[in-house]
Protein backbone atom coordinates (compact mmCIF):
# COMPACT_ATOMS: atom_id res chain seq x y z
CA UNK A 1 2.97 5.00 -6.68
CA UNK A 2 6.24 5.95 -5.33
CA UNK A 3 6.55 9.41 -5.95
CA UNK A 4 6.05 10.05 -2.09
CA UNK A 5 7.73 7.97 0.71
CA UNK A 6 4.92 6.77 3.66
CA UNK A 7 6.75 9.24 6.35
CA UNK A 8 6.79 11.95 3.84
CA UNK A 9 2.65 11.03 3.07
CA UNK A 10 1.93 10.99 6.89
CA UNK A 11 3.19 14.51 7.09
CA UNK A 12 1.74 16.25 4.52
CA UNK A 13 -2.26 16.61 5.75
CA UNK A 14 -3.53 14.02 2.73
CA UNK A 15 -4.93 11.19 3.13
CA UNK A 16 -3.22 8.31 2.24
CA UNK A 17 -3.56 4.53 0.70
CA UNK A 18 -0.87 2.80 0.70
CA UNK A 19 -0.55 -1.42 -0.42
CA UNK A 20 2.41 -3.74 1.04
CA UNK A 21 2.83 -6.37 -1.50
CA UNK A 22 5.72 -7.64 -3.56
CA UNK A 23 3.73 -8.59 -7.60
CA UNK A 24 6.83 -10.53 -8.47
CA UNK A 25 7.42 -12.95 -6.05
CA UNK A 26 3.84 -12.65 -4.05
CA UNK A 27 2.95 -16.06 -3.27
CA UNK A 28 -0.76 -15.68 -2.53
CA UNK A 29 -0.69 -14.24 -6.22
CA UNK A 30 -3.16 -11.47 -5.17
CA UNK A 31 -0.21 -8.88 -5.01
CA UNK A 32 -0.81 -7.42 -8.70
CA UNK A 33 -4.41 -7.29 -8.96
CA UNK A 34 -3.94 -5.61 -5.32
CA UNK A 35 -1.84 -3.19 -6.34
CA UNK A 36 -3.61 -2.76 -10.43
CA UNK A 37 -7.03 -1.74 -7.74
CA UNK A 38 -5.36 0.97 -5.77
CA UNK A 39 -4.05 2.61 -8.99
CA UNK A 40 -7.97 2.92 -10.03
CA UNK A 41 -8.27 4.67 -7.21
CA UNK A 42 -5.57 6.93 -7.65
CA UNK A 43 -6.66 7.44 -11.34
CA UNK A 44 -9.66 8.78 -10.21
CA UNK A 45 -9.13 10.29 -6.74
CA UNK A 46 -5.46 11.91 -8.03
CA UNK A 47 -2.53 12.42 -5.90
CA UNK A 48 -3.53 15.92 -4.83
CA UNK A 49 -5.91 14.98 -2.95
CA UNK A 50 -4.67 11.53 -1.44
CA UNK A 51 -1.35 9.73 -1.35
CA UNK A 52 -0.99 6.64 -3.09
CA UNK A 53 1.47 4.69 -1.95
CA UNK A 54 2.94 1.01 -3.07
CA UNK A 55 5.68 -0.18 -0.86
CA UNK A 56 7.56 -3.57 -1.90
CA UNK A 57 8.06 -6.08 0.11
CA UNK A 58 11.14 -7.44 -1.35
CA UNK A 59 13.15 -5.00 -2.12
CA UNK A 60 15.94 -5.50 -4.34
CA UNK A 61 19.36 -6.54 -3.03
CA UNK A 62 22.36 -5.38 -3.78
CA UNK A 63 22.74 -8.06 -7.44
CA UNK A 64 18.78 -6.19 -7.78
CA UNK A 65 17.26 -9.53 -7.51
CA UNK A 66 14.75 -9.36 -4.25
CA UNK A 67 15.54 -11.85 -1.30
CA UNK A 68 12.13 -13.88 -1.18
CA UNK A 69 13.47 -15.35 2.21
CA UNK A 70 14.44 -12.06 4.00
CA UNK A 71 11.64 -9.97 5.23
CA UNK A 72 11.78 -6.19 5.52
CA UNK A 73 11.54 -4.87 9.65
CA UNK A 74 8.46 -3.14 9.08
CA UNK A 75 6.50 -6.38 8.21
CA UNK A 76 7.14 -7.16 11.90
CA UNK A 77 6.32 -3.98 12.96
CA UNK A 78 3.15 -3.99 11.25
CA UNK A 79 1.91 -7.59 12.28
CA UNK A 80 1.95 -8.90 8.48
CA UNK A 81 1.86 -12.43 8.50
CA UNK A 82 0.13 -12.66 5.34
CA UNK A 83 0.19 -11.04 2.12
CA UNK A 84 -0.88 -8.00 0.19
CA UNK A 85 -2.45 -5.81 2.49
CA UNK A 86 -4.05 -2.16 1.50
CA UNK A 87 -4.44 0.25 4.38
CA UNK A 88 -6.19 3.73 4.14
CA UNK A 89 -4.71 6.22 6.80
CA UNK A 90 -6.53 9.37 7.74
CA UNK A 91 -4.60 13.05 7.72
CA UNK A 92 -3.53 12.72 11.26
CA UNK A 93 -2.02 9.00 10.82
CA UNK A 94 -4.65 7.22 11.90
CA UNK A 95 -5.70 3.81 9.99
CA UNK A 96 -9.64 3.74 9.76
CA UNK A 97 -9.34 0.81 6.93
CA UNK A 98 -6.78 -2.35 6.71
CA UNK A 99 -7.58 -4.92 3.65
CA UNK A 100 -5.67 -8.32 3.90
CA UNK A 101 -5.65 -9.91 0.39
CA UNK A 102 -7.78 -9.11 -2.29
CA UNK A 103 -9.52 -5.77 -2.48
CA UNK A 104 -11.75 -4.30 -5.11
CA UNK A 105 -10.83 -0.48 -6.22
CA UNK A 106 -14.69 0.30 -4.82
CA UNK A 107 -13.44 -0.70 -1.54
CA UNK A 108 -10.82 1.27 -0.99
CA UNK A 109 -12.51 4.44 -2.59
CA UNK A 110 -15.23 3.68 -0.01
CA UNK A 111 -12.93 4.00 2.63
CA UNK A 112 -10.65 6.86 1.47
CA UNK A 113 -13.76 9.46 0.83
CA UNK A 114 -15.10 9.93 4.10
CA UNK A 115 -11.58 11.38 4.69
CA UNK A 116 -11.07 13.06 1.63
């Protein structure tokens, strides 16, 4: 789920999904189930007709080990205080669905038709 960046995927008249969470070093421990559920939905939905999107929240560092204590700008910017969270984001940018924690692939596929 990174074969599009999320400013590319708002552009491009899809839908999107897109989950903020970081499976190696999530300490809520929800991060890979999280993340294993939005790629049922993209098995069955397929990239042509959404996005699906996984951004990390730790990225790697230059020794490509992540930084568990430094936390990427857009967590700020997107009022994280917890994690994973799942958001589905209509074709004009607009978030109609925000999942904090654990979400079942059902879920999100609820929320991504209606803009499908």
């Amino acid at each position: 789920m990174h074969y599009i960046s999320l400013d590319q995927a708002l552009k491009n008249g899809k839908p999107t999904v897109v989950s903020f969470a970081t499976p190696l070093l999530c300490e809520s421990k929800l991060c890979g189930p999280v993340v294993d559920e939005e790629m049922l939905v993209l098995d069955k939905i397929g990239p042509k007709r959404a996005n699906f999107i996984h951004v990390e929240e730790f990225p790697p560092g230059p020794d490509l080990r992540p930084d568990p204590h430094t936390l990427p700008s857009y967590w700020k910017k997107w009022g994280f205080v917890t994690e994973p969270w799942t958001i589905v984001i209509d074709r004009r940018g607009i978030i109609r669905a925000r999942f904090e924690g654990p979400v079942a692939a059902q879920l999100i596929e609820d929320a991504l038709k209606p803009l499908l």
